[in-house]
Structure formats: C-alpha cells, structure tokens
Protein backbone atom coordinates (compact mmCIF):
# COMPACT_ATOMS: atom_id res chain seq x y z
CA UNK A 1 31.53 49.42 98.78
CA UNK A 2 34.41 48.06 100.66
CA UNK A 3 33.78 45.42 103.09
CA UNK A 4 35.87 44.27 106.63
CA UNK A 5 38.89 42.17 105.64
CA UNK A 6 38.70 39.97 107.66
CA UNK A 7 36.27 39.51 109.55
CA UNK A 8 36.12 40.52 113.17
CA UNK A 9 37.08 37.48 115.24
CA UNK A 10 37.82 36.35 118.78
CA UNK A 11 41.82 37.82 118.70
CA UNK A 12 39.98 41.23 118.12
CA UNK A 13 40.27 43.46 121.02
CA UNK A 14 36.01 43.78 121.46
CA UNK A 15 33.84 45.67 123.83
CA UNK A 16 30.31 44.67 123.79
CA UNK A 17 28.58 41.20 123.59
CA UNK A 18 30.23 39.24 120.87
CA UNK A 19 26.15 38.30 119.71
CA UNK A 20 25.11 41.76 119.26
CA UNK A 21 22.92 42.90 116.54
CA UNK A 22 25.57 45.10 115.14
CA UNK A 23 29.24 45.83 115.54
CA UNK A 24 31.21 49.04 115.12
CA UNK A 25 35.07 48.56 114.23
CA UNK A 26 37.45 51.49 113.94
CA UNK A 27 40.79 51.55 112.94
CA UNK A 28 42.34 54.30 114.83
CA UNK A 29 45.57 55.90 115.40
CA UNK A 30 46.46 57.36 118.99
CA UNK A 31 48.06 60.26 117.76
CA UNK A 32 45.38 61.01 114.92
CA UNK A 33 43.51 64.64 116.16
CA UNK A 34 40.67 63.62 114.27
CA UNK A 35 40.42 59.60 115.98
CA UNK A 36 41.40 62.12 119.21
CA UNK A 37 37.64 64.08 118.38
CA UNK A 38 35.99 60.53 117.45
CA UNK A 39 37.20 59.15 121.08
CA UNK A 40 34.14 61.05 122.77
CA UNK A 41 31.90 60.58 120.51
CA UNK A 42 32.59 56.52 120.15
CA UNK A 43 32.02 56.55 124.02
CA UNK A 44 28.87 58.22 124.19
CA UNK A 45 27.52 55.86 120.94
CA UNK A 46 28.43 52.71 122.93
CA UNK A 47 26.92 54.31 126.09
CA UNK A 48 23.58 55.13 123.70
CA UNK A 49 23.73 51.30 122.32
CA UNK A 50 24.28 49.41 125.13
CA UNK A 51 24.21 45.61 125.11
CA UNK A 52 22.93 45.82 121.25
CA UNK A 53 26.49 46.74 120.02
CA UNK A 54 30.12 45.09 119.96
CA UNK A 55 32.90 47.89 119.34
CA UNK A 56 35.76 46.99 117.91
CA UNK A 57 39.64 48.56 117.87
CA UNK A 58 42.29 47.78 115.24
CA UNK A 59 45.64 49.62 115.33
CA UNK A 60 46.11 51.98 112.14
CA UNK A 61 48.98 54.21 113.08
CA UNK A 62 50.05 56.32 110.43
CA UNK A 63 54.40 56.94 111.31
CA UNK A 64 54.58 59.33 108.68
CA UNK A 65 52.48 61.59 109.92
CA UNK A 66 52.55 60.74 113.56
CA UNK A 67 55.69 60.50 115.11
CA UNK A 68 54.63 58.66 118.66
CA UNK A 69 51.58 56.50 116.83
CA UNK A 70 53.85 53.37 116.79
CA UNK A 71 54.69 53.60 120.05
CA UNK A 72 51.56 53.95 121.18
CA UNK A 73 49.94 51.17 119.50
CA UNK A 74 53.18 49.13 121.35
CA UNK A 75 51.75 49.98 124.57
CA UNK A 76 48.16 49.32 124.04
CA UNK A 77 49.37 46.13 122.76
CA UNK A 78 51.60 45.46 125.76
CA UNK A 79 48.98 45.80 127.87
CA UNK A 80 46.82 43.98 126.04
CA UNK A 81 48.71 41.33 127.12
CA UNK A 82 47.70 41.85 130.52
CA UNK A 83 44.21 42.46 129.72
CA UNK A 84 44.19 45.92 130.42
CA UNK A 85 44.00 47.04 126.65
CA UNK A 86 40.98 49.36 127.27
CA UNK A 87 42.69 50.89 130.03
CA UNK A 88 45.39 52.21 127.99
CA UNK A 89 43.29 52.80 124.72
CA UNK A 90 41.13 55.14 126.94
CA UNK A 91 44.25 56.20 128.75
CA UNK A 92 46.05 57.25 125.14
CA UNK A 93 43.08 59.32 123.44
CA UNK A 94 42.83 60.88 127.01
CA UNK A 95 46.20 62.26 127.03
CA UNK A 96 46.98 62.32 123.18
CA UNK A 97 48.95 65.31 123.21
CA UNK A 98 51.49 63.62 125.84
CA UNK A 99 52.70 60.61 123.81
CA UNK A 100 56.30 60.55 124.34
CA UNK A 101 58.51 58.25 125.61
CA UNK A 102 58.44 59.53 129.00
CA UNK A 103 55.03 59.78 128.94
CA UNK A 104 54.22 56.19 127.63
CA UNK A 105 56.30 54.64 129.89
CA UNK A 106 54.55 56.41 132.97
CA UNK A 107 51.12 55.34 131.59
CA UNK A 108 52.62 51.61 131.22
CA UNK A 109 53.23 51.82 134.79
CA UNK A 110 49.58 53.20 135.73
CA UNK A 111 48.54 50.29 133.68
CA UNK A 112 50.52 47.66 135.31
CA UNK A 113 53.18 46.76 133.10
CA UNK A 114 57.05 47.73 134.35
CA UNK A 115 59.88 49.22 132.20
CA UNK A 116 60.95 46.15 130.50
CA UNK A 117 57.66 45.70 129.50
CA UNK A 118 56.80 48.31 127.37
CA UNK A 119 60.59 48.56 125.99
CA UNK A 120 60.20 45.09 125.04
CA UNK A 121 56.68 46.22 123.35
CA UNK A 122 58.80 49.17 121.40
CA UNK A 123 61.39 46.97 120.28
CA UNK A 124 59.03 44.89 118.21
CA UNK A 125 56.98 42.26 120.39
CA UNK A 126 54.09 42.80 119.35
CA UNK A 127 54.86 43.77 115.53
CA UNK A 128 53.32 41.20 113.47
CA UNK A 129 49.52 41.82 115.62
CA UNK A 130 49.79 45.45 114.50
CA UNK A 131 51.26 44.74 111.00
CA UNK A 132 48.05 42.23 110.90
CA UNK A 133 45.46 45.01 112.00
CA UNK A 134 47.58 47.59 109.62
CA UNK A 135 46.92 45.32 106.65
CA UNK A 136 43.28 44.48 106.93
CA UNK A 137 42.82 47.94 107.10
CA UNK A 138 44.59 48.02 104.22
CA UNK A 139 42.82 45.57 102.38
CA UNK A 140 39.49 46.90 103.65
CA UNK A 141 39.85 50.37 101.75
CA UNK A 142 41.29 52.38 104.88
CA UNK A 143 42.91 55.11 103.63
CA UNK A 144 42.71 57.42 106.70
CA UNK A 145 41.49 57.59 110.51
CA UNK A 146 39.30 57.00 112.09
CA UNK A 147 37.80 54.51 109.39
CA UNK A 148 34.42 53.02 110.64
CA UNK A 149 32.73 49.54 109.85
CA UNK A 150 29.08 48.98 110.26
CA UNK A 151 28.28 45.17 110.65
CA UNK A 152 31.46 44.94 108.27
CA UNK A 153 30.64 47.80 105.19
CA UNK A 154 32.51 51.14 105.90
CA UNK A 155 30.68 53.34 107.08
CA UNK A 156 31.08 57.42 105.61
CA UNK A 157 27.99 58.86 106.84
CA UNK A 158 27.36 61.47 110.15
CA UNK A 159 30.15 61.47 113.07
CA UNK A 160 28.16 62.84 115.42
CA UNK A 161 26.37 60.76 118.12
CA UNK A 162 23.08 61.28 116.94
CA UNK A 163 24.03 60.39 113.23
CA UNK A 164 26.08 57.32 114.09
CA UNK A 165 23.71 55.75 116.63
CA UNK A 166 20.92 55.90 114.13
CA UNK A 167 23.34 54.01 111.53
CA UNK A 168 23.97 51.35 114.06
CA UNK A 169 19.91 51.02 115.10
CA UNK A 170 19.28 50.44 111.32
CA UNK A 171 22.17 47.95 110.89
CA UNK A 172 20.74 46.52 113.90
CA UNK A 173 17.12 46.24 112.53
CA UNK A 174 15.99 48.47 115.36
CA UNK A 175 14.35 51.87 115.35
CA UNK A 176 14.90 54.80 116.74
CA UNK A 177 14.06 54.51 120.48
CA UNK A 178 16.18 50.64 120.66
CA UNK A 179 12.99 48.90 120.40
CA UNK A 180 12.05 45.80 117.72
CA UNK A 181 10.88 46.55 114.79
C-alpha cells in the first residue's frame, strides 16, 4: 500500500478546512487529458463533501510526455505567490488544450501577475517547490496522473463522483447521506 510522503502540511496549496475528517490529494499535471477528465469530477466531489473534506494539489508534470506541463506548473506557482493559485489551477484544466506560451502568459495577466512575472516563474523561480511536490510523488508510488490520496493511502478505486465520494465518506467515518455514524 503506498502511503503520502510526506505528509500534507501548511506549504500545501489546500482547499477545504485544514480539520476535516478526510483529505483528498492529487498530483496532477495540467497538460495530462486524463487529470483534464478528473478536473470535473474533483469539483463536483468537493462540491458533494463540503466542509468534511480538505483537497489537496501537488504539481506532477510529466515533460516527456507533455510539452507545456512545466510551464504550466510555473504559472500556477507564480501565482501562487499572489494567492491566486486556484484561480489559475481552475483556469489551466479549463483551457488545457491552449497551454502555450502565448497562452500562459495571457492567463498570467487575467490572474494578476505581469510579463516579468511569469518569465521569471519559467526561468526557474519556483523550481525547487515543484521539484519538492515531483519527488514526494515520487516517493509516494506515483507513477502516473492523476494519482489520488485518501487520508494519505492511494487511492485506485472508482473515478466517478459517485464512487469517489463514497471512498471519502468511509475514510471520513461517515455514511452515505454525510451524516455520523
């Protein structure tokens, strides 16, 4: 079974009460189709959970078989550093066939960073936080994306709504309708 290494702490980028019953991580590539199909469905599950779930991004890009996955992480980082990271992680699975340079530079600027900004981001600012995210995934059996953690045990089961919601009510020691058990 692997487990989440490390932990999920406060540098995490985190949606969701940091005391919820359970927490979801991913480690996701923008340019992955298949993280691009997970995107909806990881909306409506945190819609479905509410308050009783913390959802968690780490960067995962895979280069070698996505050309414009680096720089993409580079801008969700950059503006993570104007706490606007959601805004461009929603903003990059929204448009995830439009990931080139022209196109990541016009959603830096609908996210409120300027030129300089994000060409400082692509010329290695933020390297070592995605080389950090890149490893734990590493070192937490991710061999692929999306990966999904459960409470911090990888989760393989359903990737439907339906399927993952009632994963995260059992991790959460709650049944099926979000009540106490």
């Amino acid at each position: 079974m692997n487990r989440l290494t490390p932990p999920v702490g406060p540098g995490d980028h985190a949606q969701g009460p940091a005391d919820a019953p359970v927490t979801l991580v991913e480690y996701g590539d923008y340019e992955c189709p298949y993280c691009g199909e997970a995107y909806p469905v990881l909306k409506a599950v945190q819609q479905a959970m509410g308050d009783q779930l913390r959802f968690v991004f780490r960067n995962f890009p895979i280069t070698e078989a996505h050309p414009h996955a680096a720089q993409a992480t580079e801008l969700a980082e950059a503006a993570a550093s104007i706490d606007r990271f959601w805004l461009a992680h929603d903003m990059l699975y929204e448009n995830q066939a439009a990931l080139d340079m022209r196109d990541l530079l016009d959603y830096g600027a609908q996210v409120g960073l300027n030129n300089a900004a994000v060409m400082a981001a692509f010329e290695g600012r933020y390297d070592a936080r995605i080389r950090d995210d890149f490893t734990g995934g590493i070192r937490s059996g991710v061999n692929g994306t999306p990966s999904l953690f459960i409470n911090g045990v990888r989760y393989d089961g359903a990737r439907d709504v339906e399927g993952l919601v009632e994963a995260l009510r059992a991790a959460a020691g709650t049944g099926a309708h979000g009540s106490a058990r």
